[in-house]
Structure formats: structure tokens, C-alpha cells
N, C-alpha and C. Protein backbone atom coordinates (compact mmCIF):
# COMPACT_ATOMS: atom_id res chain seq x y z
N UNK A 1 -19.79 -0.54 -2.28
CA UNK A 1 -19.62 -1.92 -1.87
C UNK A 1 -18.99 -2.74 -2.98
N UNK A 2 -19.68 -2.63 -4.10
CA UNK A 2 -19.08 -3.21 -5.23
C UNK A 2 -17.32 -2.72 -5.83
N UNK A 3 -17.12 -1.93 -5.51
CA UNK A 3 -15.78 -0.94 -5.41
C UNK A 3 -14.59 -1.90 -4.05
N UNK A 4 -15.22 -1.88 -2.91
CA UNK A 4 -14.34 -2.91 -2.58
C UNK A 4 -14.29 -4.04 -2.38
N UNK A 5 -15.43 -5.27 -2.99
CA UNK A 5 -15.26 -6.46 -2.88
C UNK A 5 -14.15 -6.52 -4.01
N UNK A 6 -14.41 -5.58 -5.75
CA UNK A 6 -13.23 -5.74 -6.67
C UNK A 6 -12.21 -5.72 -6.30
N UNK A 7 -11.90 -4.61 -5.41
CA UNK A 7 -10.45 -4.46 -4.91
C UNK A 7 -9.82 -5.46 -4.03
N UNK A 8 -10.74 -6.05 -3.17
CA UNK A 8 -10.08 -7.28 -2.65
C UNK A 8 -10.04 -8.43 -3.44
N UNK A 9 -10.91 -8.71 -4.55
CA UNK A 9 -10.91 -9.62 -5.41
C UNK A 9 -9.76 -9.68 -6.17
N UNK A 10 -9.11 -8.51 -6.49
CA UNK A 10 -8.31 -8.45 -7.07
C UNK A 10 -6.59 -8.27 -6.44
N UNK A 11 -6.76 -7.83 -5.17
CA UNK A 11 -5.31 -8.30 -4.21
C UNK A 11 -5.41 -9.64 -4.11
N UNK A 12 -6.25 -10.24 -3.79
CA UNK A 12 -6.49 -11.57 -3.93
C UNK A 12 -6.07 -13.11 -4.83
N UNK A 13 -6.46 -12.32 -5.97
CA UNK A 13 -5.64 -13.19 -7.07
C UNK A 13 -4.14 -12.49 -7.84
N UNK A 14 -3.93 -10.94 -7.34
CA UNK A 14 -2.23 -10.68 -7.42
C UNK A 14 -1.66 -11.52 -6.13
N UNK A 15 -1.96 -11.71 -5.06
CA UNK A 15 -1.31 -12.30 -3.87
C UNK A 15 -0.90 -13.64 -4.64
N UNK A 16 -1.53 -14.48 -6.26
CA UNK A 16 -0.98 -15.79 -6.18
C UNK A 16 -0.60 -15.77 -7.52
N UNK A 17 -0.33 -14.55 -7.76
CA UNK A 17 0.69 -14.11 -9.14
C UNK A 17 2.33 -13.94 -9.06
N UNK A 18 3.03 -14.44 -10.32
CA UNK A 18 3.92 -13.87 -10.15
C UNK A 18 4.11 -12.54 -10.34
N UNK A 19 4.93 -11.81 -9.99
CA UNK A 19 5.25 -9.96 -10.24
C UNK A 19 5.51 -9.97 -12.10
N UNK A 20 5.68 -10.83 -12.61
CA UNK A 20 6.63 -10.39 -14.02
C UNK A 20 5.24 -10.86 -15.18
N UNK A 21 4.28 -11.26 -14.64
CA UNK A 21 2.81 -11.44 -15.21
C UNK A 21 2.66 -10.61 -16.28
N UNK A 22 1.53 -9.74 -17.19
CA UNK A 22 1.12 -8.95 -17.70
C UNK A 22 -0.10 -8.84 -16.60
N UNK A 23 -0.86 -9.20 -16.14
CA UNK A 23 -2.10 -9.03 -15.49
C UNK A 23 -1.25 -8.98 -14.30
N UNK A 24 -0.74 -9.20 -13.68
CA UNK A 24 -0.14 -8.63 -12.18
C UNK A 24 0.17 -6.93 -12.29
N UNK A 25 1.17 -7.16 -13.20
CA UNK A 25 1.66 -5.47 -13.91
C UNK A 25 0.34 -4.75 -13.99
N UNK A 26 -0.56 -5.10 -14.61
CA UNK A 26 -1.78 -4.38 -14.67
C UNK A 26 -2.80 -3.82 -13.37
N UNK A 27 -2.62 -4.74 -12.64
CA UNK A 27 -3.31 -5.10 -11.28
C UNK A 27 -2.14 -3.81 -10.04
N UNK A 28 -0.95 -3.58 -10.23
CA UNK A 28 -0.11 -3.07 -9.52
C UNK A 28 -0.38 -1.77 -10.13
N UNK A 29 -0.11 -1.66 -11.32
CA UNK A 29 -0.46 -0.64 -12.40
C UNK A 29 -1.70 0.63 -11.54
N UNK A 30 -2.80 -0.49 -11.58
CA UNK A 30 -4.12 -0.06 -10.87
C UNK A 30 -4.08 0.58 -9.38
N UNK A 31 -3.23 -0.14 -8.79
CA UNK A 31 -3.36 -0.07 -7.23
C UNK A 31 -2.39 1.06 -6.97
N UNK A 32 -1.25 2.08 -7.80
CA UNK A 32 -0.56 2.58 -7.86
C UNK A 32 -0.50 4.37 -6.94
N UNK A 33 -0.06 5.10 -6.90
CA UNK A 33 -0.46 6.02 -6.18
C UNK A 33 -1.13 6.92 -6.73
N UNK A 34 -1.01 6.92 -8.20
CA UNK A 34 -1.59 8.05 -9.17
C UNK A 34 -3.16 7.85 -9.55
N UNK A 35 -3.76 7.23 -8.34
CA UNK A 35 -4.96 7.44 -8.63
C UNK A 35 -5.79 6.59 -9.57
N UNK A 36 -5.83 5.53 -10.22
CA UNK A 36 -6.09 4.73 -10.83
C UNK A 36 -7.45 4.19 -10.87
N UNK A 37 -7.48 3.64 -9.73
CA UNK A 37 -8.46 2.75 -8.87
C UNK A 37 -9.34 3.22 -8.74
N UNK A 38 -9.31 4.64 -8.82
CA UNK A 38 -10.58 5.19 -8.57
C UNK A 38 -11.53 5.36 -9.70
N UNK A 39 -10.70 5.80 -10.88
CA UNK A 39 -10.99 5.43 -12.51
C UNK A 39 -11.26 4.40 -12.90
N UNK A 40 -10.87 3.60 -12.32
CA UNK A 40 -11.65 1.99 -12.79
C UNK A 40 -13.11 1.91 -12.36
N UNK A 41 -12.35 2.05 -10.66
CA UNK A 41 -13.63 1.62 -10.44
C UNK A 41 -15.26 2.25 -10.36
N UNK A 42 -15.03 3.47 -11.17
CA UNK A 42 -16.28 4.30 -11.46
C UNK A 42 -16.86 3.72 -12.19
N UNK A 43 -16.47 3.12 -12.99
CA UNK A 43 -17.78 2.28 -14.06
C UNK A 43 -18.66 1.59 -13.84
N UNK A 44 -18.82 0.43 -12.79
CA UNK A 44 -19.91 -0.03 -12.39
C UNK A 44 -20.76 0.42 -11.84
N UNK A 45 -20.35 1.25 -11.07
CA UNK A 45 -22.06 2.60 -10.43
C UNK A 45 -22.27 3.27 -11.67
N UNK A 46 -21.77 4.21 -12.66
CA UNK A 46 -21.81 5.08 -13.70
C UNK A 46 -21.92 3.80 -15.23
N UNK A 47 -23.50 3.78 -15.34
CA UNK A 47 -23.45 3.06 -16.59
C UNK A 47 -22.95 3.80 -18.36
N UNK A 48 -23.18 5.33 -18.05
CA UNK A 48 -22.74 5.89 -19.13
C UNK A 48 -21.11 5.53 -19.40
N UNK A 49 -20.38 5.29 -18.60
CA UNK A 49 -18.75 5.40 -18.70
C UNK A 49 -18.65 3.57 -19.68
N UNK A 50 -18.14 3.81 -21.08
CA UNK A 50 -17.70 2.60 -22.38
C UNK A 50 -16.02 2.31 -21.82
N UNK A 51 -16.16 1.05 -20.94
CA UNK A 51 -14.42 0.33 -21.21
C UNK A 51 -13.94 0.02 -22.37
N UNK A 52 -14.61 0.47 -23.06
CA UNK A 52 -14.32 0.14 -24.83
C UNK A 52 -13.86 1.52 -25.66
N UNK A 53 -12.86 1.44 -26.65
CA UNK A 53 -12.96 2.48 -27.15
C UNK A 53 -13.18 2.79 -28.71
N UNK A 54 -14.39 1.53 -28.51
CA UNK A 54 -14.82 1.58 -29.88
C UNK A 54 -15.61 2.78 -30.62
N UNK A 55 -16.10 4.01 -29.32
CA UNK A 55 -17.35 4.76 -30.04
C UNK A 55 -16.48 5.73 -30.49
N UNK A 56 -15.12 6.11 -30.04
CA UNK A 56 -13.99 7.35 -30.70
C UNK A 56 -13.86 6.70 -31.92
N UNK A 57 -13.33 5.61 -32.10
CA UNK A 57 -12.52 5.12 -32.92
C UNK A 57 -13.82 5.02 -34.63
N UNK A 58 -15.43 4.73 -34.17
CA UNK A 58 -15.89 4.76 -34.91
C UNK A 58 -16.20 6.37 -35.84
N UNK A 59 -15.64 7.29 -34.91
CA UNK A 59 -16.11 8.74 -34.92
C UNK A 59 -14.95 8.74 -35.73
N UNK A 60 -13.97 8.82 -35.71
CA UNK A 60 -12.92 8.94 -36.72
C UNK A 60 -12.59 8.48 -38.08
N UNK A 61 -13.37 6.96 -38.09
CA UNK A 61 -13.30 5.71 -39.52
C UNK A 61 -13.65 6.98 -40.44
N UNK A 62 -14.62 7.50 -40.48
CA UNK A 62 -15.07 8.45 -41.93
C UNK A 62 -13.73 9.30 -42.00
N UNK A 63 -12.89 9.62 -41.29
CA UNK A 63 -11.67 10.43 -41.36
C UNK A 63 -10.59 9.95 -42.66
N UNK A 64 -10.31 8.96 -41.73
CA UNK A 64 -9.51 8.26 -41.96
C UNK A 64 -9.11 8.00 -43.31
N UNK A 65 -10.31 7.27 -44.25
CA UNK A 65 -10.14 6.69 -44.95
C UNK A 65 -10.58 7.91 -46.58
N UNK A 66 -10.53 8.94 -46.16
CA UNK A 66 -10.53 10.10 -47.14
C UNK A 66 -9.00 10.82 -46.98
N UNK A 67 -8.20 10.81 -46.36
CA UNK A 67 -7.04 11.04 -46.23
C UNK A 67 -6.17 10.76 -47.52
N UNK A 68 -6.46 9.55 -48.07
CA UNK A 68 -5.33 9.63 -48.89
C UNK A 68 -6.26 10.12 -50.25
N UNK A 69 -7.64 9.95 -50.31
CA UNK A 69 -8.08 10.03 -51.69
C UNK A 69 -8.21 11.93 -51.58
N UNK A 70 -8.34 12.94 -50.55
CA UNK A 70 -7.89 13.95 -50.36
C UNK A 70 -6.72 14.22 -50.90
N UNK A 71 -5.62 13.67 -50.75
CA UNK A 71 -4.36 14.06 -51.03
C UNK A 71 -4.21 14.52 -52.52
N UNK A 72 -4.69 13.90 -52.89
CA UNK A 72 -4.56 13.70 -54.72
C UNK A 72 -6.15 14.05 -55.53
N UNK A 73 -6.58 15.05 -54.64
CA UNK A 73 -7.82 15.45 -55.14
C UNK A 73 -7.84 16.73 -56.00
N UNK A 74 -8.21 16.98 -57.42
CA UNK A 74 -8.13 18.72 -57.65
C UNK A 74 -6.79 18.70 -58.13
């Protein structure tokens, strides 16, 4: 249910967009044939699924920042 009130919520306010938007593009983007929509809209039933991609990005910081003091180590 929550899956298609978004989806009409969201034809809804592209119907009073222009096409050359960034959030229209995004919104068309979504509605596209490759399946999209369906990836979005899994997240609100599925609380495990992060729209964020802060928890990779924190998994990597320790990487990162030994890279250069690696280089020139020994």
C-alpha cells in the first residue's frame, strides 16, 4: 500500500514539473523500464535496507588513509 500511494505521490508532483528539472530526471529515472521502482521502493517494508551510503564508506576510511603512509614505508 505504501509502495503505491509513493508512486502516485510521485507522478503527481512530476505531472507539475518541468522535464529538464534534476528531480523530474530522477523521478523518470525511477519510473524507467529497468526496474527501478521496485528498488526504491523496498525500503520502507525492509527496515534493514540504509538509503545512505555512509556504513561502506565508513568500512573503507581505515583504508584509505594508510595508503599513502604505506607507500613510503620500509
Amino acid at each position: 500500500m505504501l509502495q503505491l500511494s509513493l508512486q502516485t505521490g510521485l507522478r503527481a508532483e512530476r505531472a507539475g514539473m518541468s522535464k529538464h528539472t534534476p528531480v523530474a530526471r530522477a523521478i523518470n529515472d525511477m519510473f524507467g523500464e529497468d526496474g527501478r521502482r521496485e528498488a526504491f521502493t523496498c525500503f520502507p517494508d525492509d527496515g534493514r535496507i540504509c538509503l545512505t551510503k555512509n556504513a561502506p564508506e565508513r568500512a573503507l576510511r581505515g583504508v584509505a588513509p594508510g595508503r599513502t603512509a604505506w607507500l613510503f614505508a620500509g
